[in-house]
Structures are given as C-alpha cells and as structure tokens.
PDB file of N, CA and C in Angstrom:
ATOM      1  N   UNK A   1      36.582  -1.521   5.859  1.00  0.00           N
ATOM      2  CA  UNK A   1      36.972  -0.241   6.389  1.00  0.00           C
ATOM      3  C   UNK A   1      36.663  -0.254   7.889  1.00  0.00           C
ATOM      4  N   UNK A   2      37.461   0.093   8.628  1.00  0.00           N
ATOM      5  CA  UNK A   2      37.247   0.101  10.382  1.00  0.00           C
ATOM      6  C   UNK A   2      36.764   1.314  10.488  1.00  0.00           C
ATOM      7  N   UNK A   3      35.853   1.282  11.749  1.00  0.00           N
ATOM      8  CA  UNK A   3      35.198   2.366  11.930  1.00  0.00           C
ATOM      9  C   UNK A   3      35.750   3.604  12.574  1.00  0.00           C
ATOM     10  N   UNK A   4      37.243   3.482  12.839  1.00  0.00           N
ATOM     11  CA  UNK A   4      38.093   4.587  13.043  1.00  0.00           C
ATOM     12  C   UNK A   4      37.916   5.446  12.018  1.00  0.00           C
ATOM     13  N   UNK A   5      38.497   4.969   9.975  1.00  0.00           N
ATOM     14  CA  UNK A   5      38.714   5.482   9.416  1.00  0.00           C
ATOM     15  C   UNK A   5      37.711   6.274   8.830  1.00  0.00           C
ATOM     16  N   UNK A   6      36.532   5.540   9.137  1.00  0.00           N
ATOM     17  CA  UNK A   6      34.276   5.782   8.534  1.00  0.00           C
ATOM     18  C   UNK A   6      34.173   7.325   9.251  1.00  0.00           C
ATOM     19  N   UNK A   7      34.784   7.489  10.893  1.00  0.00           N
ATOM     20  CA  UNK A   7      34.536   8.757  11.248  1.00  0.00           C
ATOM     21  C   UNK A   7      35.337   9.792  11.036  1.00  0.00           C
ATOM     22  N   UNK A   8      36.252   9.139  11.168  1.00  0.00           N
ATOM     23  CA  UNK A   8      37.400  10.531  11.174  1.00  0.00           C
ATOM     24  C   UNK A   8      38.130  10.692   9.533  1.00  0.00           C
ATOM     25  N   UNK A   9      38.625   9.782   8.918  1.00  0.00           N
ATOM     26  CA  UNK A   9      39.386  10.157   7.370  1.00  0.00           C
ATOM     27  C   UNK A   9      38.026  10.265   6.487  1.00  0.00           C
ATOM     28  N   UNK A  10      37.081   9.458   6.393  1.00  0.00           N
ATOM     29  CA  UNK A  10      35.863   9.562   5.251  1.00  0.00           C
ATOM     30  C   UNK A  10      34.682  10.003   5.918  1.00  0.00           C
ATOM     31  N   UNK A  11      34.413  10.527   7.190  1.00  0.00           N
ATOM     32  CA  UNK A  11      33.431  10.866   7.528  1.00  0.00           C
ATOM     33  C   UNK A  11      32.054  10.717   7.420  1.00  0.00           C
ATOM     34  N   UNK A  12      31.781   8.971   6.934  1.00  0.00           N
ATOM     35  CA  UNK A  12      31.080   8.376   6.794  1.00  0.00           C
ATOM     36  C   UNK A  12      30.359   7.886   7.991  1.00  0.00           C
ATOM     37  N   UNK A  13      29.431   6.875   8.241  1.00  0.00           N
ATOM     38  CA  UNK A  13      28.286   6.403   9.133  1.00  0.00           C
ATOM     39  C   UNK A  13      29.109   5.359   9.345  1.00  0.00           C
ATOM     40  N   UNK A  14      29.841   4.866  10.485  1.00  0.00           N
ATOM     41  CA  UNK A  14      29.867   3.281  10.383  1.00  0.00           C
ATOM     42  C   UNK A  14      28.937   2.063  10.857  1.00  0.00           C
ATOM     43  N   UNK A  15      27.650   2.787  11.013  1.00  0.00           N
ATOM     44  CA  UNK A  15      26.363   1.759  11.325  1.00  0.00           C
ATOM     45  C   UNK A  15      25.983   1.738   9.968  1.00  0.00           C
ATOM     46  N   UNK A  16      26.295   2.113   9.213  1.00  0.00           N
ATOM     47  CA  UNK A  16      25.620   2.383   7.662  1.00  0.00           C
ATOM     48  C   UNK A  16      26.856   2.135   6.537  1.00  0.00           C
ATOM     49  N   UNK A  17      26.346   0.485   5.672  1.00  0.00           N
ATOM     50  CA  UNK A  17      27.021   0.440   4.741  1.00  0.00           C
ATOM     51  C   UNK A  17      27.262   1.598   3.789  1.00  0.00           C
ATOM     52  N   UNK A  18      25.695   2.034   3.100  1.00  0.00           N
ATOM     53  CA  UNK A  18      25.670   3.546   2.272  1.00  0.00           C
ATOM     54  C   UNK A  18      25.512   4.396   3.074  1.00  0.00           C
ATOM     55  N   UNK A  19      26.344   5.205   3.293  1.00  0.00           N
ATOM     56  CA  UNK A  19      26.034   6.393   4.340  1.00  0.00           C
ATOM     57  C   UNK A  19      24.934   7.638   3.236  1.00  0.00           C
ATOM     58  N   UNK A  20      25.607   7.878   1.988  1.00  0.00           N
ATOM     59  CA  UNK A  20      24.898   8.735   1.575  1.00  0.00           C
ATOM     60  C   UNK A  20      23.225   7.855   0.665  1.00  0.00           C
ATOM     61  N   UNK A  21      23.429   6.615   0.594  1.00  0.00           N
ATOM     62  CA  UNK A  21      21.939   6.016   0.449  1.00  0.00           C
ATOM     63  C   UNK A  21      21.789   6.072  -1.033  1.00  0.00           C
ATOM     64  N   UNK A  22      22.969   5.939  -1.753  1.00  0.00           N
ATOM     65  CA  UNK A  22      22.671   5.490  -3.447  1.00  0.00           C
ATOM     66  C   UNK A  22      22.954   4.293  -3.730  1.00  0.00           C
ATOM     67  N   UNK A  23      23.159   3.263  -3.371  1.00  0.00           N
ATOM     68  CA  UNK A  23      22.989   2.355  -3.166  1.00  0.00           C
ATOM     69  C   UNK A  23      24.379   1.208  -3.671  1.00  0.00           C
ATOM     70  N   UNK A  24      25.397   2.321  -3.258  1.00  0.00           N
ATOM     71  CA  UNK A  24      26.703   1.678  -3.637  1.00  0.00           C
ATOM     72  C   UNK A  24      27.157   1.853  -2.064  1.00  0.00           C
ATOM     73  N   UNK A  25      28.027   0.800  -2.171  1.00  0.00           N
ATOM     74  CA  UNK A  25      28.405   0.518   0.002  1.00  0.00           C
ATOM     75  C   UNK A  25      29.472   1.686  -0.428  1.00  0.00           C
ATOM     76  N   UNK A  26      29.657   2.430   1.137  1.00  0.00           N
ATOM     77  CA  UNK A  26      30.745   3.308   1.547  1.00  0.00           C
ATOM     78  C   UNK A  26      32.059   2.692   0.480  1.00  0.00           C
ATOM     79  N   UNK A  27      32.588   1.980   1.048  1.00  0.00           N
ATOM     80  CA  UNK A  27      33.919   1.088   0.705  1.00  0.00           C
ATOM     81  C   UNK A  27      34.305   1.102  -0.949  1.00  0.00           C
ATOM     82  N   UNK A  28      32.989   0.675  -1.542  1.00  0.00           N
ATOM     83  CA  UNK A  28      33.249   0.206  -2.850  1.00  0.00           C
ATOM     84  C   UNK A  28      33.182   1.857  -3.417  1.00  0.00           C
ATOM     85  N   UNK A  29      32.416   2.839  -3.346  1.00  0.00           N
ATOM     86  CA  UNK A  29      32.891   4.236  -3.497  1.00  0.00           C
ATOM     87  C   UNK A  29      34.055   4.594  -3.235  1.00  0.00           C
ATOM     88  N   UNK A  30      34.585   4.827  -1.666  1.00  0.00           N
ATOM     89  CA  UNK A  30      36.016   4.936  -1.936  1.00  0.00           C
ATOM     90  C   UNK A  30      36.854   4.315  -2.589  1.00  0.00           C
ATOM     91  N   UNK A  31      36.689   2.947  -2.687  1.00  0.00           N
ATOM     92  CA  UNK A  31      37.823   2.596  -3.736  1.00  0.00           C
ATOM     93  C   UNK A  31      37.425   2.997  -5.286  1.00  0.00           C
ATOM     94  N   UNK A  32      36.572   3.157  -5.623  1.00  0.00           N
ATOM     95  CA  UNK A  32      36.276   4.018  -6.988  1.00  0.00           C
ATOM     96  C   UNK A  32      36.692   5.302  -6.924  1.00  0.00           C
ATOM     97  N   UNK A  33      36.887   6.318  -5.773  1.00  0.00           N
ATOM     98  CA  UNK A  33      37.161   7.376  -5.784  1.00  0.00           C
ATOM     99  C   UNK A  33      36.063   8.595  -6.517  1.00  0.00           C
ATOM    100  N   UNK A  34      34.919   7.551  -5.562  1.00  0.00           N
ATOM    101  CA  UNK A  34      33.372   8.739  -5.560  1.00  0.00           C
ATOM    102  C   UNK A  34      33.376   9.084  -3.691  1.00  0.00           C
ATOM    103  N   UNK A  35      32.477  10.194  -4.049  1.00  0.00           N
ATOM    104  CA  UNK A  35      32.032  10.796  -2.564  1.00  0.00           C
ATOM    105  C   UNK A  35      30.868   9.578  -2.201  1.00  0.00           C
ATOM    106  N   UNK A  36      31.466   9.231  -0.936  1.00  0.00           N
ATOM    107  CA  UNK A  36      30.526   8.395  -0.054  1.00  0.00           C
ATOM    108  C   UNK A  36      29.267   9.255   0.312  1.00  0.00           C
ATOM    109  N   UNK A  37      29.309  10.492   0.630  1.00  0.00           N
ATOM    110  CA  UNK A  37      28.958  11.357   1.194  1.00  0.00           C
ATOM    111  C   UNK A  37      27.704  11.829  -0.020  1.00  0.00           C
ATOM    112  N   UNK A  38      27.807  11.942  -1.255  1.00  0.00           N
ATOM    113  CA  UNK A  38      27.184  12.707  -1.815  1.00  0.00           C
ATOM    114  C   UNK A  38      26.479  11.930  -3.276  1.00  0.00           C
ATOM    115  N   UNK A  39      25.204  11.544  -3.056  1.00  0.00           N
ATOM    116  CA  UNK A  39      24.600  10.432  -3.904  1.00  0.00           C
ATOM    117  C   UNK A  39      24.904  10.622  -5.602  1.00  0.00           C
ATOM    118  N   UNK A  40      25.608  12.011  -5.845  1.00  0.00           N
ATOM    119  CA  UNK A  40      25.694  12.223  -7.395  1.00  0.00           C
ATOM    120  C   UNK A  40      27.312  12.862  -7.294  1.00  0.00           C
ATOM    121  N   UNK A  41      28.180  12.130  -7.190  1.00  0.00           N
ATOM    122  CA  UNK A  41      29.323  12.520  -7.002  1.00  0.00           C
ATOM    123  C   UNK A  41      29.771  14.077  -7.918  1.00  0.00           C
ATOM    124  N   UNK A  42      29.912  13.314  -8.963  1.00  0.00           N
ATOM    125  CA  UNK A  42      30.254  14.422 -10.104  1.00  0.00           C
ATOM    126  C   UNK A  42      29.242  15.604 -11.071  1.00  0.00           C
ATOM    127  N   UNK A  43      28.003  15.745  -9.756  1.00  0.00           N
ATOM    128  CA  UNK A  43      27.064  16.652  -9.709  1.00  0.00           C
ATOM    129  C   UNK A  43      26.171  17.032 -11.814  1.00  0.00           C
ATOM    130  N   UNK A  44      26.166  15.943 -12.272  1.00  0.00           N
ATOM    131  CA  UNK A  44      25.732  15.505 -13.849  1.00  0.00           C
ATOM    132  C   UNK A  44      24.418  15.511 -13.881  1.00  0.00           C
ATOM    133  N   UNK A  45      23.406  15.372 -12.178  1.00  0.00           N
ATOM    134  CA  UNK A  45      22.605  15.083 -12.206  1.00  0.00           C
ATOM    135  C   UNK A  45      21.866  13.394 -11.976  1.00  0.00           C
ATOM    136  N   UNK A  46      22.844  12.549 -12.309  1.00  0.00           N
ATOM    137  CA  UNK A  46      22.752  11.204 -12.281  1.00  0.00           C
ATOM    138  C   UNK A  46      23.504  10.674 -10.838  1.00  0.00           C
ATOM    139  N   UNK A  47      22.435   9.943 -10.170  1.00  0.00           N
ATOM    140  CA  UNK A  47      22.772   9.166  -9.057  1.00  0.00           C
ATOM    141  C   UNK A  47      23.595   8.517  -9.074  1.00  0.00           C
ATOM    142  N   UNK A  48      25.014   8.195  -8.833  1.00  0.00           N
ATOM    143  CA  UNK A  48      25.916   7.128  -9.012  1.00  0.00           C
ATOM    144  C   UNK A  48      25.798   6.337  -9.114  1.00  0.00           C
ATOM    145  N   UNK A  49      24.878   5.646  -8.759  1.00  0.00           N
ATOM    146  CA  UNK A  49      24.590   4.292  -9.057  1.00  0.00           C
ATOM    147  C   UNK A  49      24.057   3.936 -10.394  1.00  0.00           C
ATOM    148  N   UNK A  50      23.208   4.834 -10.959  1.00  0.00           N
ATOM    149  CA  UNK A  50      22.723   4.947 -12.769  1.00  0.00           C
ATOM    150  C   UNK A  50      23.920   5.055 -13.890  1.00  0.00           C
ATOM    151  N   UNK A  51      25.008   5.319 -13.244  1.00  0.00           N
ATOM    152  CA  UNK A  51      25.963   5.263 -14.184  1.00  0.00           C
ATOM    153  C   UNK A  51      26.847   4.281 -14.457  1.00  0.00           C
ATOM    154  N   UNK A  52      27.262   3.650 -15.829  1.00  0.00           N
ATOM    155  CA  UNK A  52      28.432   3.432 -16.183  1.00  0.00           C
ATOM    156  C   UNK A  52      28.791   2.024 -15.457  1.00  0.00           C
ATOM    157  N   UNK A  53      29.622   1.558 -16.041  1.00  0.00           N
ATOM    158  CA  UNK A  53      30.285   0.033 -15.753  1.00  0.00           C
ATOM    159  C   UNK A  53      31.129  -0.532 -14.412  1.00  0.00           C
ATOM    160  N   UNK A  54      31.114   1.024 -14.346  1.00  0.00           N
ATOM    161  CA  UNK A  54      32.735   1.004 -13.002  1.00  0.00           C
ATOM    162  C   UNK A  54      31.212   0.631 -11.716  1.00  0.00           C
ATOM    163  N   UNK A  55      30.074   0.928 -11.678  1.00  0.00           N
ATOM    164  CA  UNK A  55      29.319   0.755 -10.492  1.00  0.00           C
ATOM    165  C   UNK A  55      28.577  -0.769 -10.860  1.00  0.00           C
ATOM    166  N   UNK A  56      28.785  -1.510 -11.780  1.00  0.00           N
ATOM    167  CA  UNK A  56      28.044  -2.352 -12.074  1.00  0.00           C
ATOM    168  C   UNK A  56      27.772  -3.639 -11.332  1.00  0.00           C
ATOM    169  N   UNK A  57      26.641  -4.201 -10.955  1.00  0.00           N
ATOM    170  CA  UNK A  57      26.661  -5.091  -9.864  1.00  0.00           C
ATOM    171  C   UNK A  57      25.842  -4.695  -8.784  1.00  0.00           C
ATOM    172  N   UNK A  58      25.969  -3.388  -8.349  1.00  0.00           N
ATOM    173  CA  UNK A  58      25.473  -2.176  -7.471  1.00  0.00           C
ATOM    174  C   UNK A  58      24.327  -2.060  -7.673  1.00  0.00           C
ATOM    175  N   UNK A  59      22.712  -2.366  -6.459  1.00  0.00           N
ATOM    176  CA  UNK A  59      21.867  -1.756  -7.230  1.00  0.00           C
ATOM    177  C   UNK A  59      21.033  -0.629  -6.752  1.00  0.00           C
ATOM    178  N   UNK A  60      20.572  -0.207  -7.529  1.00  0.00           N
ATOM    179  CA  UNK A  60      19.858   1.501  -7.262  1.00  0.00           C
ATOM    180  C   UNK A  60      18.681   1.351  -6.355  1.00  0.00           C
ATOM    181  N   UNK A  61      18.848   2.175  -5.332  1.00  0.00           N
ATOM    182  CA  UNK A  61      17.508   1.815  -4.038  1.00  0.00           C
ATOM    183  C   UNK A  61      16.229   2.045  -5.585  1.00  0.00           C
ATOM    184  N   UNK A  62      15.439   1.975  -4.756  1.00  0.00           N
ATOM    185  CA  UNK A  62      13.643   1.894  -5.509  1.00  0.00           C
ATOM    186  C   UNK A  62      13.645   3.013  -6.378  1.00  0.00           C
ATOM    187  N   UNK A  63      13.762   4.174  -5.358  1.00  0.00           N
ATOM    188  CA  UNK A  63      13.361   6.052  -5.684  1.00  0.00           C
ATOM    189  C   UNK A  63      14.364   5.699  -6.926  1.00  0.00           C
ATOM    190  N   UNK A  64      15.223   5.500  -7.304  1.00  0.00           N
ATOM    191  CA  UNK A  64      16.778   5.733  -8.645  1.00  0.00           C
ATOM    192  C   UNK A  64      16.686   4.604  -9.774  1.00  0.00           C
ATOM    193  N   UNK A  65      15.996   3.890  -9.518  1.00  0.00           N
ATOM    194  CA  UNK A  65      15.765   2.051 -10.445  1.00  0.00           C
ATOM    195  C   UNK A  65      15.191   2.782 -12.332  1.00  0.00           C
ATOM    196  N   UNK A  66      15.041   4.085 -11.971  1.00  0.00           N
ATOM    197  CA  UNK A  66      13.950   4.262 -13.313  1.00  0.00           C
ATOM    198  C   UNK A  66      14.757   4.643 -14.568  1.00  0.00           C
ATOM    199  N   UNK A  67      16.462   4.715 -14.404  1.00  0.00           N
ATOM    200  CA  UNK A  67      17.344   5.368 -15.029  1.00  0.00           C
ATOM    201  C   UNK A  67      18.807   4.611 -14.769  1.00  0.00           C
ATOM    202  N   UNK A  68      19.253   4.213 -15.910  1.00  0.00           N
ATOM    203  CA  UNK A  68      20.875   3.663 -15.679  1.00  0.00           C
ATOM    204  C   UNK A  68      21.061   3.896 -17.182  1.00  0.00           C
ATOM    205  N   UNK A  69      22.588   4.553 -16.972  1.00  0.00           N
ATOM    206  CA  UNK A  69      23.580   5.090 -18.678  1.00  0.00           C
ATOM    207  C   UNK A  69      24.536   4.256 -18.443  1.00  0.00           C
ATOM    208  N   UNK A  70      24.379   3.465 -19.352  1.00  0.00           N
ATOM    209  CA  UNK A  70      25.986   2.971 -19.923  1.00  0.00           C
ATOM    210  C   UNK A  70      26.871   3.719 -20.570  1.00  0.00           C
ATOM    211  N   UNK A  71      28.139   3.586 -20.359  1.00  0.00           N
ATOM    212  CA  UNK A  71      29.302   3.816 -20.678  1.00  0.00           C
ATOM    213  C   UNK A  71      29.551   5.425 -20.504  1.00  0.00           C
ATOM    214  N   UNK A  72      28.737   5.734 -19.070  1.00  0.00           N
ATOM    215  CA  UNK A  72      29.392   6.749 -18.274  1.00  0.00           C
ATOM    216  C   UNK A  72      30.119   6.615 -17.196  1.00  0.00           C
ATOM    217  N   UNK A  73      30.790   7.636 -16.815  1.00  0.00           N
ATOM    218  CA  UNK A  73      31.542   7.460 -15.162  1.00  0.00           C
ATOM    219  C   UNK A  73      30.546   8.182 -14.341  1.00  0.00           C
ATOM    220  N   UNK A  74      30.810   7.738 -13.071  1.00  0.00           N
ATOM    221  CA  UNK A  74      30.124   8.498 -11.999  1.00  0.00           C
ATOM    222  C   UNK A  74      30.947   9.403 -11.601  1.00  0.00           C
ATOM    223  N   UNK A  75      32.101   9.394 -11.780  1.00  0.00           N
ATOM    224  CA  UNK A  75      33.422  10.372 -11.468  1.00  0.00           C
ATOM    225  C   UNK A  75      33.230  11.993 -12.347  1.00  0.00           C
ATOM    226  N   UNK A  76      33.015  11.523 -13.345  1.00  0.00           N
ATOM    227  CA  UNK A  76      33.497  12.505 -14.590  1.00  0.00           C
ATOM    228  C   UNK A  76      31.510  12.831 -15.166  1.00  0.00           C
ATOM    229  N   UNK A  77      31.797  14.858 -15.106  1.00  0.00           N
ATOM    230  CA  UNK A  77      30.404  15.440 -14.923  1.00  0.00           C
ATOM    231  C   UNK A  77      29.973  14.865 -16.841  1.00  0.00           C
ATOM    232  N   UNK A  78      31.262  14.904 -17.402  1.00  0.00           N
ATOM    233  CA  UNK A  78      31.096  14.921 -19.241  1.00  0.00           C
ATOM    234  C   UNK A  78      31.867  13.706 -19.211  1.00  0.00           C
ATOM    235  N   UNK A  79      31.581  12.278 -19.352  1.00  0.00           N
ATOM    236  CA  UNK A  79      32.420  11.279 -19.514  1.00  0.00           C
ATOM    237  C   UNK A  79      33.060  11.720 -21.125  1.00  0.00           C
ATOM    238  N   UNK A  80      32.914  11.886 -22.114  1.00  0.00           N
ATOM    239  CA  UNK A  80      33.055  11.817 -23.249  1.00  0.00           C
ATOM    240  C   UNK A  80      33.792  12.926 -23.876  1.00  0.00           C
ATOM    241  N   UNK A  81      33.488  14.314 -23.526  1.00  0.00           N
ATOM    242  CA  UNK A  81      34.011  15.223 -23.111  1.00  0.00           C
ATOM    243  C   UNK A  81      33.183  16.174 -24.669  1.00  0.00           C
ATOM    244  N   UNK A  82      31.766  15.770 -24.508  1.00  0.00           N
ATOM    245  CA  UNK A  82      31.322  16.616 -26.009  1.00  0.00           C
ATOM    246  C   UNK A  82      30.807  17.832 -25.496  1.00  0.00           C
ATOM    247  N   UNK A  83      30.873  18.380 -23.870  1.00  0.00           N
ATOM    248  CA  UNK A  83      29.848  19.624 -23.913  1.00  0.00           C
ATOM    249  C   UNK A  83      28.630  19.304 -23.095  1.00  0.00           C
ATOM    250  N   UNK A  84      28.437  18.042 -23.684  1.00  0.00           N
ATOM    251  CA  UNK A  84      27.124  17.609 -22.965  1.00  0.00           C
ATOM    252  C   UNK A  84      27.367  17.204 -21.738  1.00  0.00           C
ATOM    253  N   UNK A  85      26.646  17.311 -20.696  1.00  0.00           N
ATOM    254  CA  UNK A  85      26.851  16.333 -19.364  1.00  0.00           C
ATOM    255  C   UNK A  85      25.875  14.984 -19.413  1.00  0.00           C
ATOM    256  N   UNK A  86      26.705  13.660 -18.687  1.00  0.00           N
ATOM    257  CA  UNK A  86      26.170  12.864 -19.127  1.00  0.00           C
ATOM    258  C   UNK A  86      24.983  12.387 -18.865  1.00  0.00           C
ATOM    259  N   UNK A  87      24.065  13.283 -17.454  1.00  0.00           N
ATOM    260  CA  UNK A  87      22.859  13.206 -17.724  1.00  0.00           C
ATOM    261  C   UNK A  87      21.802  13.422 -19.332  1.00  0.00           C
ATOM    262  N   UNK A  88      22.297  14.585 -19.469  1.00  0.00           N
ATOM    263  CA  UNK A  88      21.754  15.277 -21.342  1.00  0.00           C
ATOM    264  C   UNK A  88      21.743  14.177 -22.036  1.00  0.00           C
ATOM    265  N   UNK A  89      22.772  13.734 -22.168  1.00  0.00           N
ATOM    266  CA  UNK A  89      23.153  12.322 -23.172  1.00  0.00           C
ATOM    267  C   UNK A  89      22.347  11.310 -22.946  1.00  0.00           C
ATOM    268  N   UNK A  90      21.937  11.117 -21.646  1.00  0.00           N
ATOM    269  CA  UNK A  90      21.327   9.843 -21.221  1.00  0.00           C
ATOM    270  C   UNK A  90      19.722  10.162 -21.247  1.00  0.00           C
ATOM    271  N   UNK A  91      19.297  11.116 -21.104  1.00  0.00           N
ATOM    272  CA  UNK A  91      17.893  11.418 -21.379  1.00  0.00           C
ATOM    273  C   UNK A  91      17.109  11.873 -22.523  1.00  0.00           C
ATOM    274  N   UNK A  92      18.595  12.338 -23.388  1.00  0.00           N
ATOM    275  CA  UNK A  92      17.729  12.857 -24.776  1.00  0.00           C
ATOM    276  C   UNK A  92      18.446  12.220 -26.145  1.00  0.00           C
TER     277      UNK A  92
END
C-alpha cells in the first residue's frame, strides 16, 4: 500500500505497519475487509487478531496472546448467527 493511499483513502499511519496495534499489518486488514483503524472490528469484544482462520498466521501483540476462537470471523459480531456474539461463545 503507498503511503498516498495509508493517509488519505484508509487513513492509516504509514510509519506504522499496524496502525491500530492488533497485531494484523494495515494491508492484510484491508484486504480482509476489517477496520485498520479499530483493534475489534466487528465490536464482539474480541481483538481481531483472536479470531477465526481468515487472520491466521497473524500474531496477537503480548496484552491479546491469552485468547484465540476458532472458526469465527473478525468481520461478523455473531459468526454463526445463534444470538450469541462470538465473544459469549468463546468464553463460556
């Protein structure tokens, strides 16, 4: 991503791979179609980076390492769509 597009279309850091510091690079968020900007995209409670397959590879700074759900999205607040959000699911 050139740092034209980091300030002005995604309003991201371009001195800063993670601008928002969950420990997925700017780039690989936008092309997932998460907020660079906002460490829990789909506001579930879960750091984007703790979720699901689509971030896999990615790893969670120190403070976030204590928690990862499989076979959630970071996109979607109810991957599954039971009611529950997929934090609930993943903690209880």
């Amino acid at each position: 991503m050139n740092d034209y597009d980091e300030i002005h279309k995604y309003h991201t850091d371009p001195l800063s791979r993670d601008t928002d510091g969950d420990g997925i690079e700017d780039g690989t968020e936008i092309d997932l179609k998460l907020n660079p900007l906002n460490i829990d995209t789909d506001g579930d409670g879960l750091i984007d980076c703790q979720e699901g397959d689509s971030v896999a590879g990615q790893r969670c700074p120190s403070q976030y390492d204590n928690l990862w759900c499989q076979g959630t999205d970071p996109a979607l607040f109810d991957t599954d769509g039971d009611q529950l959000n997929d934090y609930e699911e993943c903690v209880t």
